[in-house]
C-alpha atoms as a PDB file:
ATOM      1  CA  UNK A   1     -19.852  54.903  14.497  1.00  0.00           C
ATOM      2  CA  UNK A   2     -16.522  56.918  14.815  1.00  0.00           C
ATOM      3  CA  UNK A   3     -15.654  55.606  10.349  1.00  0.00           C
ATOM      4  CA  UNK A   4     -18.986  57.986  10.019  1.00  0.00           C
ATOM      5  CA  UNK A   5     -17.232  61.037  10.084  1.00  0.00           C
ATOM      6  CA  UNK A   6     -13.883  59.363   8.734  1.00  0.00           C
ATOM      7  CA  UNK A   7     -15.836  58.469   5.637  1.00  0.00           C
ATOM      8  CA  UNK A   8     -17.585  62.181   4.892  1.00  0.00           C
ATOM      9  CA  UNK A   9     -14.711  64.268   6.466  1.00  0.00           C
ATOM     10  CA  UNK A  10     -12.930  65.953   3.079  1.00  0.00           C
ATOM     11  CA  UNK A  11      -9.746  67.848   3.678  1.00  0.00           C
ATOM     12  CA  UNK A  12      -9.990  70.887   2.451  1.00  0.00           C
ATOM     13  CA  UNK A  13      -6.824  73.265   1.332  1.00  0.00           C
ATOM     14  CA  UNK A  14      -7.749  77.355   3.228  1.00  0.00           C
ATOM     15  CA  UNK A  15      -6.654  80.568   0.997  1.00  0.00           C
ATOM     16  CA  UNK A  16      -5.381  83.497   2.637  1.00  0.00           C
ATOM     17  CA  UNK A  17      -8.663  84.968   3.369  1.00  0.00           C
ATOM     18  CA  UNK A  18      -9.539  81.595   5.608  1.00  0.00           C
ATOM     19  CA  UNK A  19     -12.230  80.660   2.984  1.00  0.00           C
ATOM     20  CA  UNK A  20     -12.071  77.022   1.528  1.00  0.00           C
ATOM     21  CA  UNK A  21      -8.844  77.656  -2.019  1.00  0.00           C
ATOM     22  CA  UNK A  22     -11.767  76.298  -4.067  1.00  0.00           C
ATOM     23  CA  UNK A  23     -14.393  78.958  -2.941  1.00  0.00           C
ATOM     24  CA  UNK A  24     -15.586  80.227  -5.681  1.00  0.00           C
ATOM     25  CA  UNK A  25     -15.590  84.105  -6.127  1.00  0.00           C
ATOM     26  CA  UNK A  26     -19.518  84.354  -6.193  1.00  0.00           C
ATOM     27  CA  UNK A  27     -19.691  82.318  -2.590  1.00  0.00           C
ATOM     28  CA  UNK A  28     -20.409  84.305  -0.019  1.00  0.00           C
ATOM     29  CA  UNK A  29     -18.243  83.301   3.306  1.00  0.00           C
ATOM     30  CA  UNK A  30     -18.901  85.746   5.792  1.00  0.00           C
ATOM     31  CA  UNK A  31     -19.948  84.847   9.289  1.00  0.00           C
ATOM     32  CA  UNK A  32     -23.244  85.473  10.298  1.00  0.00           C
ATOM     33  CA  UNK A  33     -23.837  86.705  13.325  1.00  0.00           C
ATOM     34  CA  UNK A  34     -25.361  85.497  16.290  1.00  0.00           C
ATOM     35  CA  UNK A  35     -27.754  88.103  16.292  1.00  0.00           C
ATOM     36  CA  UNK A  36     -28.966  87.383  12.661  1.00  0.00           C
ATOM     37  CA  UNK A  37     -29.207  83.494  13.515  1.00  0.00           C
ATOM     38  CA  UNK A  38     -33.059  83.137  12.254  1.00  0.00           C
ATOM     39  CA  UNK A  39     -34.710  79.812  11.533  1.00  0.00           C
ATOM     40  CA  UNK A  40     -36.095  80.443   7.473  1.00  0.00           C
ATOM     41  CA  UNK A  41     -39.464  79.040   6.583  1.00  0.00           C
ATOM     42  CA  UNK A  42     -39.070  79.763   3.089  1.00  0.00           C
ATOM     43  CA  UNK A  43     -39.575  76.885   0.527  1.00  0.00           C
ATOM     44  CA  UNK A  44     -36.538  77.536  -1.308  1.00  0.00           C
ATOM     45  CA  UNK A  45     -34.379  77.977   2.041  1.00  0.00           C
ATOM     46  CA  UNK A  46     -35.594  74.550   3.204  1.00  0.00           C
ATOM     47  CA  UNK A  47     -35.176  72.648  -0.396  1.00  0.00           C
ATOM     48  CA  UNK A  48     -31.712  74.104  -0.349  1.00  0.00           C
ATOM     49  CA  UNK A  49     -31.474  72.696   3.044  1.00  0.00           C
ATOM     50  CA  UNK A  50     -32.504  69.157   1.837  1.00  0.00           C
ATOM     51  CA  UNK A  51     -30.273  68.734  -0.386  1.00  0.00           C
ATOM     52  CA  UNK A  52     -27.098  69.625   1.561  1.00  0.00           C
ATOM     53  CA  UNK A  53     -28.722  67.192   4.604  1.00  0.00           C
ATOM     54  CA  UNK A  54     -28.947  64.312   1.930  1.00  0.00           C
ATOM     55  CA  UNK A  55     -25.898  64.801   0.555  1.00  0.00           C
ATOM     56  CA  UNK A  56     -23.673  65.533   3.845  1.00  0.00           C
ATOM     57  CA  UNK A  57     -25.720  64.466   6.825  1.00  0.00           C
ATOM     58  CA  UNK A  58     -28.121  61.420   5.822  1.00  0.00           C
ATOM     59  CA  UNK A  59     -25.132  59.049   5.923  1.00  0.00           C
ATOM     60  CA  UNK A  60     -25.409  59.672   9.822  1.00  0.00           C
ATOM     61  CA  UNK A  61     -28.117  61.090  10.639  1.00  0.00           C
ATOM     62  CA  UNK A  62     -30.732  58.842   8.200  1.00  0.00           C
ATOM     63  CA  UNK A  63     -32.116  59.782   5.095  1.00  0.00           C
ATOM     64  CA  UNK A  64     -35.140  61.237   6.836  1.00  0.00           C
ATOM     65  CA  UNK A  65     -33.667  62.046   9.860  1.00  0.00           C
ATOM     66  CA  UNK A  66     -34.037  59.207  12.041  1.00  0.00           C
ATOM     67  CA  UNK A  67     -31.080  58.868  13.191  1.00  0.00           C
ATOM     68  CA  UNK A  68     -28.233  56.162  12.689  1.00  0.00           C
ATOM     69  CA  UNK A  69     -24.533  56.367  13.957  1.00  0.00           C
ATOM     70  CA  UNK A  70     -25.808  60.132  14.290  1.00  0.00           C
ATOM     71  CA  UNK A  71     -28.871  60.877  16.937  1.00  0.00           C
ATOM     72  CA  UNK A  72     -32.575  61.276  15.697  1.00  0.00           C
ATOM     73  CA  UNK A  73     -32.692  64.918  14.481  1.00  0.00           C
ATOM     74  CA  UNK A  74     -36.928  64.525  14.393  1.00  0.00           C
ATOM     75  CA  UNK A  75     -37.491  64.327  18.087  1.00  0.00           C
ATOM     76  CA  UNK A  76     -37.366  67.545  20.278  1.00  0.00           C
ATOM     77  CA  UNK A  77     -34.499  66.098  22.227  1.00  0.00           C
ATOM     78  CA  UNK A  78     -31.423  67.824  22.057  1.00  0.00           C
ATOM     79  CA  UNK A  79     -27.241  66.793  22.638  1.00  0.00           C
ATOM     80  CA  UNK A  80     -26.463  70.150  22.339  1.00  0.00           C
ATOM     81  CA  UNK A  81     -28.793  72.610  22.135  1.00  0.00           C
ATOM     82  CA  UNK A  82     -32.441  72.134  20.043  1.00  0.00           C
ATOM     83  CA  UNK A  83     -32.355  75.925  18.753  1.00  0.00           C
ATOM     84  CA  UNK A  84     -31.222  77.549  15.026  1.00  0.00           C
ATOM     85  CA  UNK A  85     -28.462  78.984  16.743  1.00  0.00           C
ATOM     86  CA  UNK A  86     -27.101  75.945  18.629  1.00  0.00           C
ATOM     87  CA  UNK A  87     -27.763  73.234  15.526  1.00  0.00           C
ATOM     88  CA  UNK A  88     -25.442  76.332  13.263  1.00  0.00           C
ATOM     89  CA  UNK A  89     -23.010  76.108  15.645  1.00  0.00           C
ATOM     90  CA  UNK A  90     -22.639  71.955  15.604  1.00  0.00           C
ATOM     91  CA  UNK A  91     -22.960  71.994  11.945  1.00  0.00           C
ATOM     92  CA  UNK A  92     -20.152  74.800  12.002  1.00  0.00           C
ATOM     93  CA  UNK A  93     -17.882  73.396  14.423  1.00  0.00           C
ATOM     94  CA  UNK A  94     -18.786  69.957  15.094  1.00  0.00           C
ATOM     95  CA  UNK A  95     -18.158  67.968  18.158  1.00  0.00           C
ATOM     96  CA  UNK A  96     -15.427  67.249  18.965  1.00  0.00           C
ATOM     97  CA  UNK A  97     -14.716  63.115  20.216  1.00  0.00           C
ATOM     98  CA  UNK A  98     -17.839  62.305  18.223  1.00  0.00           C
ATOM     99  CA  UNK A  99     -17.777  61.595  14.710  1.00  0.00           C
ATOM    100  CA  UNK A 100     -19.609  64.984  13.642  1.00  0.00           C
ATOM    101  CA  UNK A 101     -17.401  66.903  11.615  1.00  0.00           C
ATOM    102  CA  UNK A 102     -17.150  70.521  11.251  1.00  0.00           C
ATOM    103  CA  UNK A 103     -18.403  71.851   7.781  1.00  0.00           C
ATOM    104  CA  UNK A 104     -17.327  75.352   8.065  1.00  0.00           C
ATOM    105  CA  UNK A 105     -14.864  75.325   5.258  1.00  0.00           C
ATOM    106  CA  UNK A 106     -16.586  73.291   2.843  1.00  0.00           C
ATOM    107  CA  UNK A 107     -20.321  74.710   3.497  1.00  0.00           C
ATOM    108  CA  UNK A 108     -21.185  78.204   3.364  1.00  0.00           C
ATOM    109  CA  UNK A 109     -22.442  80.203   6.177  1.00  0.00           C
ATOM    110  CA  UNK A 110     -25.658  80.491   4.121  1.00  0.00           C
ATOM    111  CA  UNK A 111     -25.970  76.866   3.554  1.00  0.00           C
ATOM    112  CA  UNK A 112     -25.170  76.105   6.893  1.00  0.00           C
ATOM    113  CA  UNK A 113     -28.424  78.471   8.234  1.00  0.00           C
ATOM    114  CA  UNK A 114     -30.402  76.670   5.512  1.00  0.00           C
ATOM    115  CA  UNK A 115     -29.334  73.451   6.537  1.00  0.00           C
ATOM    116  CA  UNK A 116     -30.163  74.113  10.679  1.00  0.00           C
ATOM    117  CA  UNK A 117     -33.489  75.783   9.041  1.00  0.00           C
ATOM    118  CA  UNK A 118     -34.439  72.281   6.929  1.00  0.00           C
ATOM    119  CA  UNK A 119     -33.128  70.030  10.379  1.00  0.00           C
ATOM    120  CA  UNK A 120     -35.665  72.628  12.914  1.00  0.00           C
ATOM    121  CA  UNK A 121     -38.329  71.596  10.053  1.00  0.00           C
ATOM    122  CA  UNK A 122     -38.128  67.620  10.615  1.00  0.00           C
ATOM    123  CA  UNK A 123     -39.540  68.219  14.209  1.00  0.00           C
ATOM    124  CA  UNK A 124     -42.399  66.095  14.867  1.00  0.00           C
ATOM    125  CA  UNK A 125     -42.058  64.033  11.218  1.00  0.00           C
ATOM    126  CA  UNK A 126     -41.658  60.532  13.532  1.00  0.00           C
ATOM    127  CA  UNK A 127     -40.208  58.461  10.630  1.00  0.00           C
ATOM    128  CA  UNK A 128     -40.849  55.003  11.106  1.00  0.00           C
ATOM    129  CA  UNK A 129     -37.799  53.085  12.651  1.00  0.00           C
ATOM    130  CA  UNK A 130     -36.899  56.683  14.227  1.00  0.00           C
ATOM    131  CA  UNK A 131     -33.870  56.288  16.877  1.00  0.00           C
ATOM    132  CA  UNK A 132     -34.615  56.448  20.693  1.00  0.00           C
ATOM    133  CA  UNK A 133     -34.087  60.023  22.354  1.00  0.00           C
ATOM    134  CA  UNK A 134     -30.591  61.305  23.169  1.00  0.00           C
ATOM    135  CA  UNK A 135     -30.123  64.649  25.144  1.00  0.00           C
ATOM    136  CA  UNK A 136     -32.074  67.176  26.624  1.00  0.00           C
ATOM    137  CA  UNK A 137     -35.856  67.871  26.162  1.00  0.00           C
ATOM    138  CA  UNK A 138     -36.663  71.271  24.278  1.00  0.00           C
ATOM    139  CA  UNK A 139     -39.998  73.275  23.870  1.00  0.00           C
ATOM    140  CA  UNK A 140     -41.317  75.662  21.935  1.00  0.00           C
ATOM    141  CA  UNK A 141     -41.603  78.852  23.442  1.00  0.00           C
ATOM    142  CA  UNK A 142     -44.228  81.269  23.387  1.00  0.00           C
ATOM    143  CA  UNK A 143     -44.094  82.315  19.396  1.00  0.00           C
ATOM    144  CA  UNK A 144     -42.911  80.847  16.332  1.00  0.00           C
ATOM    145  CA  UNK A 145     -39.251  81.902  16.585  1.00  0.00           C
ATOM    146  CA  UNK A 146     -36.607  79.356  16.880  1.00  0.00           C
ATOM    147  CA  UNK A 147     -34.548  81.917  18.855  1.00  0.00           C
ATOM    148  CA  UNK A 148     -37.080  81.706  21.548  1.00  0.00           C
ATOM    149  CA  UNK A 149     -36.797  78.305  22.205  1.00  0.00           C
ATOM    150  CA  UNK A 150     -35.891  76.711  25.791  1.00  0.00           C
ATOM    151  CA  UNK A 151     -34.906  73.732  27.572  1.00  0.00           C
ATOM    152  CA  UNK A 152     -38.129  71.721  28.751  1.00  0.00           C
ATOM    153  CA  UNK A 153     -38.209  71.424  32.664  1.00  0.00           C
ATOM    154  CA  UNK A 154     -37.357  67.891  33.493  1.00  0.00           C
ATOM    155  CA  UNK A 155     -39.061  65.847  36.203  1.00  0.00           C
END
């Protein structure tokens, strides 16, 4: 499980400016903020999404999310959180002891938003062969925003 990570983890030279040296000048790096952390529903957003997720995260995760050495990302159970916010922050930063490595300097903030975005949308696909449940339970809350999600009460 742990050669997952080893296999897909890059290093990757900074500039000064803390963006990856082969950033290139039209890439946008800038940090979005917390605030601004909004699940996207559009087409193009999610597409983009897909094609980072089957280029950096199938190898773990399953080529339709499933899961693998990586947990089922098409349940509504959750390691570390099950909202946009929380899934940016793992793709950002990784875990650390876990073979999830952090993509901030080789993914832009943008991608990484459209990548959390395209992960939120595999909720409920139930690929065949799908990996048992790992975490904590989360709901839906009252309204369509990711931001409003919640833990589900456990019994």
């Amino acid at each position: 499980m742990i050669l997952c990570g080893i296999f897909i983890l890059n290093f990757i030279p900074l500039s000064k400016t803390g963006q990856p040296a082969s950033a290139k000048p039209e890439e946008d790096w800038t940090e979005i903020p917390p605030a601004q952390l909004v699940s996207s529903r559009d087409p193009s957003d999610l597409d983009a999404g897909m094609r980072i997720f089957q280029n950096k995260c199938a190898l773990c995760h399953g080529k339709l999310g499933e899961g693998g050495a990586g947990p089922n990302l098409t349940d509504n159970y959750w390691k570390h959180g099950g909202d946009v916010s929380n899934l940016y922050n793992v793709i950002t930063k990784g875990v650390a002891t876990t073979s999830m490595t952090p993509w901030e300097t080789s993914v832009t903030p943008k991608e990484r938003l459209q990548l959390a975005s395209f992960i939120l949308s595999l909720q409920g696909t139930n690929p065949q062969g799908a990996k048992e449940p790992e975490g904590e339970a989360w709901l839906t809350g009252g309204s369509n925003q990711d931001s409003e999600k919640s833990p589900a009460p456990m019994n």
